[in-house]
Protein backbone atom coordinates (compact mmCIF):
# COMPACT_ATOMS: atom_id res chain seq x y z
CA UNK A 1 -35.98 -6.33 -1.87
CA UNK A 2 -35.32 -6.31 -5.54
CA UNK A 3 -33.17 -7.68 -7.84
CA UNK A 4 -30.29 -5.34 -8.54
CA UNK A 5 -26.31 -4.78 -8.93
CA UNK A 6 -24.33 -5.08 -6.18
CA UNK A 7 -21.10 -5.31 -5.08
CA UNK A 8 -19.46 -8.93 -4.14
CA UNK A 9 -16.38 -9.32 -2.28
CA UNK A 10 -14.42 -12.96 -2.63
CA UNK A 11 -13.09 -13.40 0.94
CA UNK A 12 -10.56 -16.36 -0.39
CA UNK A 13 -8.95 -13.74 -2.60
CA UNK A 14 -9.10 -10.75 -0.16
CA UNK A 15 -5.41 -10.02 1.80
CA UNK A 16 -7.09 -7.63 3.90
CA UNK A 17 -5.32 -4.47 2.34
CA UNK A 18 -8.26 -2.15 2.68
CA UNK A 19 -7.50 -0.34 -0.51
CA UNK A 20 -11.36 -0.87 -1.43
CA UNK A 21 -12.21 1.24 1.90
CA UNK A 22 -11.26 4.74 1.01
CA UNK A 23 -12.86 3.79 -2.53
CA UNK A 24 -16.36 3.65 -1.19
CA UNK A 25 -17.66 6.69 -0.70
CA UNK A 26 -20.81 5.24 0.77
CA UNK A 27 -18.59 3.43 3.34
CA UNK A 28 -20.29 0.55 2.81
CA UNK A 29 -16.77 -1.92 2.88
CA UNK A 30 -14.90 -2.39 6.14
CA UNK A 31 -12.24 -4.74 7.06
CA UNK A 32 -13.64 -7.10 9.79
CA UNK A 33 -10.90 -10.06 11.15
CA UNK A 34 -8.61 -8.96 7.91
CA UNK A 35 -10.85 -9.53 5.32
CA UNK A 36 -13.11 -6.49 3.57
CA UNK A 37 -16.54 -7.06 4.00
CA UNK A 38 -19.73 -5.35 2.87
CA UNK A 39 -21.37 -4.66 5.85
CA UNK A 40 -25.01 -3.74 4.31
CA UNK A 41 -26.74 -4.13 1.44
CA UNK A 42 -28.30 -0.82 1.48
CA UNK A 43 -25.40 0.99 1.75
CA UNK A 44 -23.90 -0.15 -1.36
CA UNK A 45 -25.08 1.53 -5.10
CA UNK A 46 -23.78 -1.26 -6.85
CA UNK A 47 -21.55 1.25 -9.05
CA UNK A 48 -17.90 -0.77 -8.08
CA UNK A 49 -15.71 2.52 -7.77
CA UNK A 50 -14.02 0.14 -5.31
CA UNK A 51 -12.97 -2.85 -7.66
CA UNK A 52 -10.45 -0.68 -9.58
CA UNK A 53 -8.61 -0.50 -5.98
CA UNK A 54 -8.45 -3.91 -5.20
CA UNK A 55 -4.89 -5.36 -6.12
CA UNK A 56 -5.96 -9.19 -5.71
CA UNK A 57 -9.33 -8.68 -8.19
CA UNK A 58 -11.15 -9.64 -4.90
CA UNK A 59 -14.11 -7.62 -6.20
CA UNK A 60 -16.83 -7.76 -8.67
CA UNK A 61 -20.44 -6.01 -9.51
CA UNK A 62 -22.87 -8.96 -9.58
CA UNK A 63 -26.58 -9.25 -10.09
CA UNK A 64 -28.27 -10.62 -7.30
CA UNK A 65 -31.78 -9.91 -4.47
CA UNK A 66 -31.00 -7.56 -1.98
CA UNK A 67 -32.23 -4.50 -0.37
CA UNK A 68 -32.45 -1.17 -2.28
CA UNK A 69 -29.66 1.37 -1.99
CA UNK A 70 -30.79 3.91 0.41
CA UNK A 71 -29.04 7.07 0.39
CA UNK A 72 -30.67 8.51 3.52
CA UNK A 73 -29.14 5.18 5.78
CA UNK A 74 -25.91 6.28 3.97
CA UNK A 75 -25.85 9.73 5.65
CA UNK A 76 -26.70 8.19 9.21
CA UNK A 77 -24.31 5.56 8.89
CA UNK A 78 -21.39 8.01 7.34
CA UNK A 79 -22.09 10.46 10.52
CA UNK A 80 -22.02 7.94 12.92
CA UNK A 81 -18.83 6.86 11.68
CA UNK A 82 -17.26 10.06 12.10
CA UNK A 83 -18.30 10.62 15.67
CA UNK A 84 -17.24 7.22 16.66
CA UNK A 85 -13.80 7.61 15.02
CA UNK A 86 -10.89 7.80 17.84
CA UNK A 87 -7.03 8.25 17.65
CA UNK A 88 -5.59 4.51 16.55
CA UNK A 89 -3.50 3.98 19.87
CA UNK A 90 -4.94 2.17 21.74
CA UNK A 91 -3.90 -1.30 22.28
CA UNK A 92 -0.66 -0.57 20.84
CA UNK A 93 1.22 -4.23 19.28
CA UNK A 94 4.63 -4.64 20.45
CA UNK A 95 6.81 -6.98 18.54
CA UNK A 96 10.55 -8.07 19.85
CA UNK A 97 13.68 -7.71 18.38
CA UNK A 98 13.59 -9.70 15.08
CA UNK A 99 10.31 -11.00 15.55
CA UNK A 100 6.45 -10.05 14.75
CA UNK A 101 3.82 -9.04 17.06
CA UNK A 102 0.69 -10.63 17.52
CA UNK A 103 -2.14 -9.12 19.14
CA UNK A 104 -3.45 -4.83 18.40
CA UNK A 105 -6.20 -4.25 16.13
CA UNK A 106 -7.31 -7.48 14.94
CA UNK A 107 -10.17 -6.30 13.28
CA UNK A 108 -8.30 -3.23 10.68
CA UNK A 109 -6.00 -3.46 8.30
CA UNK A 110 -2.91 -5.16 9.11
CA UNK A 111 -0.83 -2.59 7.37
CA UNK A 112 -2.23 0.44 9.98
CA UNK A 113 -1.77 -2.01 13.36
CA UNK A 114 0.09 0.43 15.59
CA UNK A 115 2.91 -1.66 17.10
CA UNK A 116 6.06 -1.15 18.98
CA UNK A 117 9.31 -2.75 17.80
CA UNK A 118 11.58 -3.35 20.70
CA UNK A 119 15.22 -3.72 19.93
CA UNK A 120 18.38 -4.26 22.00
CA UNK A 121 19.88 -1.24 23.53
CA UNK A 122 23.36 -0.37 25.44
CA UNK A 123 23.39 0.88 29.22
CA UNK A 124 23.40 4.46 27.72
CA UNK A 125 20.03 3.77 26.05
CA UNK A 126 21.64 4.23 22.97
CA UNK A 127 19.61 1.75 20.07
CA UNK A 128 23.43 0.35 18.87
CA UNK A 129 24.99 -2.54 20.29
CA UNK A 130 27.43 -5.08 20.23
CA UNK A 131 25.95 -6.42 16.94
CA UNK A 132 25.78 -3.05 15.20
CA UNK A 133 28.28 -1.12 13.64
CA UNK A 134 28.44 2.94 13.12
CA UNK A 135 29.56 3.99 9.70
CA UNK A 136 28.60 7.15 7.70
CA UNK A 137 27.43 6.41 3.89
CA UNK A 138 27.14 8.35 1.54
CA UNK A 139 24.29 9.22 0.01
CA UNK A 140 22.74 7.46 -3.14
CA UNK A 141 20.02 10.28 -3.77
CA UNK A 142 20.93 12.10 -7.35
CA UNK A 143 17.76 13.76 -8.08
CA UNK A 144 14.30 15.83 -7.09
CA UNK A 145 11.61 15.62 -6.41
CA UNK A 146 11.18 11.71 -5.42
CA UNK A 147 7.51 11.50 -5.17
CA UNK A 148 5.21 9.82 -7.79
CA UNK A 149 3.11 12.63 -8.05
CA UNK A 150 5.68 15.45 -8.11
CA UNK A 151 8.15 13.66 -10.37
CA UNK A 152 7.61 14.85 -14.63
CA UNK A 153 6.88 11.94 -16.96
CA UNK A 154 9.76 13.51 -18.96
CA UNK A 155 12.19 14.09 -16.36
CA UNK A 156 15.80 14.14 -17.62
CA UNK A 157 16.78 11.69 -14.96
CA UNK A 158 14.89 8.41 -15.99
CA UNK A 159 16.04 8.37 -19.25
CA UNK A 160 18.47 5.79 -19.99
CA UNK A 161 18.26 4.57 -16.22
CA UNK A 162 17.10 1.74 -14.20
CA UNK A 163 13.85 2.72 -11.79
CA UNK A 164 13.06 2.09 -8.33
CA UNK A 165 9.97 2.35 -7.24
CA UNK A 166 9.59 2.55 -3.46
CA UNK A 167 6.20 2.62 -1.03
CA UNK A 168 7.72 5.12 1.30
CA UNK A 169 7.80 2.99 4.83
CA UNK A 170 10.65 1.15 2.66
CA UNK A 171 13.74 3.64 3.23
CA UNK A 172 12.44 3.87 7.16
CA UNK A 173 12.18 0.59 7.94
CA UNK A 174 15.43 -0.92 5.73
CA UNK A 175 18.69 0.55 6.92
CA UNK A 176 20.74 -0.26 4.04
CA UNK A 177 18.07 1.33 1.33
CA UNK A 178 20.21 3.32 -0.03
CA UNK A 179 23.75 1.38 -1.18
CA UNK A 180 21.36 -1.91 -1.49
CA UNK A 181 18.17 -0.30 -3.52
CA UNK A 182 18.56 3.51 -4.29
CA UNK A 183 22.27 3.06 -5.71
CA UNK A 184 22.89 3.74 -9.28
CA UNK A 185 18.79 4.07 -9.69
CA UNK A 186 16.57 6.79 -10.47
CA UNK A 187 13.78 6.93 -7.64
CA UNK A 188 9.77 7.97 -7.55
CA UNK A 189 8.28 7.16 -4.18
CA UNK A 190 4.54 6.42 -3.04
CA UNK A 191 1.75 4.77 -0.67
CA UNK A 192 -0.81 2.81 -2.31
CA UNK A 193 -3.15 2.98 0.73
CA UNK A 194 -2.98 6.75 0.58
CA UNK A 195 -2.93 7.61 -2.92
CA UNK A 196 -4.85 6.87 -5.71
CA UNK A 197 -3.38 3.28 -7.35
CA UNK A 198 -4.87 3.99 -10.70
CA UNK A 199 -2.90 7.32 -10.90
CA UNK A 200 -0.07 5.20 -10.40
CA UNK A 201 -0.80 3.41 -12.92
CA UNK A 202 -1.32 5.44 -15.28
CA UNK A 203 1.63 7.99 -14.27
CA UNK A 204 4.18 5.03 -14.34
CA UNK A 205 2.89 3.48 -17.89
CA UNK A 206 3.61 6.90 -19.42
CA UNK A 207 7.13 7.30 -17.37
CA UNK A 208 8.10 3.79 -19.33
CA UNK A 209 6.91 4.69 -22.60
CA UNK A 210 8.31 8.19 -22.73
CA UNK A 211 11.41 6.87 -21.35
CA UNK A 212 14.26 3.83 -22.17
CA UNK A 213 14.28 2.05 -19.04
CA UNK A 214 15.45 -1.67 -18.82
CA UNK A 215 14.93 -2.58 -15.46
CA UNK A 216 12.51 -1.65 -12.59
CA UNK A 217 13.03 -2.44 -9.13
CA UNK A 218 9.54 -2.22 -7.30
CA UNK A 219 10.63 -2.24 -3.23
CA UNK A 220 7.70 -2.75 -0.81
CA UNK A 221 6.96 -3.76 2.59
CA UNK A 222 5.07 -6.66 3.76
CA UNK A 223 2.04 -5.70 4.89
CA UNK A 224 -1.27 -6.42 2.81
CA UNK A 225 -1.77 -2.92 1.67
CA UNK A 226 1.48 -2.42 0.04
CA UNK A 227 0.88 -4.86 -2.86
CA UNK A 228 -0.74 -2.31 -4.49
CA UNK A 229 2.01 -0.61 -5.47
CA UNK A 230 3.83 -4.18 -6.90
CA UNK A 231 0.22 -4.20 -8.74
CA UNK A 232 1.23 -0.82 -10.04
CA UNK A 233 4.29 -1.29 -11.43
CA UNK A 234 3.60 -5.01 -13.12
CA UNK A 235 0.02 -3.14 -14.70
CA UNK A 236 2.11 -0.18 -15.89
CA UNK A 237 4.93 -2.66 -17.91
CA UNK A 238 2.22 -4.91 -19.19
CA UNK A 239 0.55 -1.10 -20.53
CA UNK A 240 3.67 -0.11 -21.64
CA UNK A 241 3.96 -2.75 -24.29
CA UNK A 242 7.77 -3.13 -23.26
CA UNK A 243 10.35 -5.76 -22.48
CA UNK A 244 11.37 -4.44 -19.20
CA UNK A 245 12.68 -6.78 -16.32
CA UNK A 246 11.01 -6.13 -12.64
CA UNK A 247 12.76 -7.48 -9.77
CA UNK A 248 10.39 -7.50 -6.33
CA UNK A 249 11.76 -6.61 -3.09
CA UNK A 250 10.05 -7.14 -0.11
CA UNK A 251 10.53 -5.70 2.92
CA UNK A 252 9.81 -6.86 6.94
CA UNK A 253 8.02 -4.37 9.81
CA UNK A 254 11.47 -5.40 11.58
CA UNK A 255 13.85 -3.94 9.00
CA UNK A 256 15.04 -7.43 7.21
CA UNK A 257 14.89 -7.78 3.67
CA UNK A 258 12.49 -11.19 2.80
């Protein structure tokens, strides 16, 4: 034992996202009954490449007693993960029409529960129904490429325009996305559990400097993980130094907008 930096995690401010997971390296975080957790001392160096991931500021380097890092329990720990790791579907979560599931993997990240989401079909097993109605719209889309990382900083199409910025479950899971969100609006797409958030960041600050944009619409859904990309946007107008309005859109699992 020794007195040394380490990494603390406060559980009243942790959602549960598990955007600090793919920042260890060391694998030292997991997400245990939806909060992250360091799960050993010893596994953690105490250099906090996970704090710049966490979009509640759940996370801090503190000094405090605890055992030293030990890079050797690191490499047994990181291959026994690997040949424990199975396919995510079992226990699948099933949640009714218009309603949310309970159950699944209670123990990961809410936003990776595999769940089914049963709605009302016809006798032909078709997914419309009385309630529903069929209409063809056109579509909103007026540009490429759409994804954060793909888009230029200088691209001709967000100057002079309002943005939306969209985790990419959003146009899946909302049926109306593109005459209620994407209309009239240029578009750059992303996953904040995926990607890196500080690329975001720093991609979307130069986006609103470089270009005159008055408004930002930031869509996302509502599980834990996606508030990274809300994080994103509000870090990236703060860095920008400008007065731009962001409206927040939230989005349900079952396709309602909150």
């Amino acid at each position: 034992m020794a007195i040394r930096e380490i990494v603390k995690i406060n559980e009243e401010k942790c959602n549960g996202c598990g955007l600090c997971v793919p920042g260890c390296a060391e694998g030292a975080i997991k997400i245990v009954d939806g909060k992250a957790k360091l799960i050993a001392d010893n596994l953690c160096d105490g250099i906090g490449n996970c704090i710049g991931h966490c979009p509640q500021d759940a996370i801090e380097v503190i000094r405090r007693e605890a055992d030293e890092f030990d890079e050797e329990a690191v490499d047994k720990h990181l291959s026994s993960t690997k040949k424990k790791a199975q396919p995510a579907n079992t226990g699948v979560q099933k949640m009714g029409h218009g309603g949310h599931g309970h159950g699944g993997h209670n123990g990961g990240c809410p936003g990776s529960r595999a769940m089914s989401i049963n709605r009302t079909s016809n006798k032909q097993g078709s997914t419309v129904s009385s309630e529903d109605i069929e209409v063809k719209i056109k579509p909103q889309l007026n540009q490429w490429p759409v994804q954060l990382k793909l888009v230029p900083e200088s691209a001709p199409y967000l100057d002079g325009r309002d943005l939306l910025v969209t985790a990419d479950c959003v146009p899946f899971a909302y049926p109306n996305y593109h005459l209620d969100l994407l209309k009239g609006k240029s578009v750059v797409i992303g996953c904040p559990k995926l990607d890196d958030v500080q690329f975001y960041i720093e991609k979307l600050t130069n986006m609103l400097k470089i270009n005159d944009i008055k408004n930002v619409t930031v869509a996302h859904m509502e599980v834990p993980c996606c508030s990274g990309i809300v994080m994103a946007v509000d870090e990236a107008v703060k860095r920008s130094g400008k007065d731009i309005n962001v409206e927040k859109v939230k989005i349900k699992i079952n396709g309602e907008r909150e």
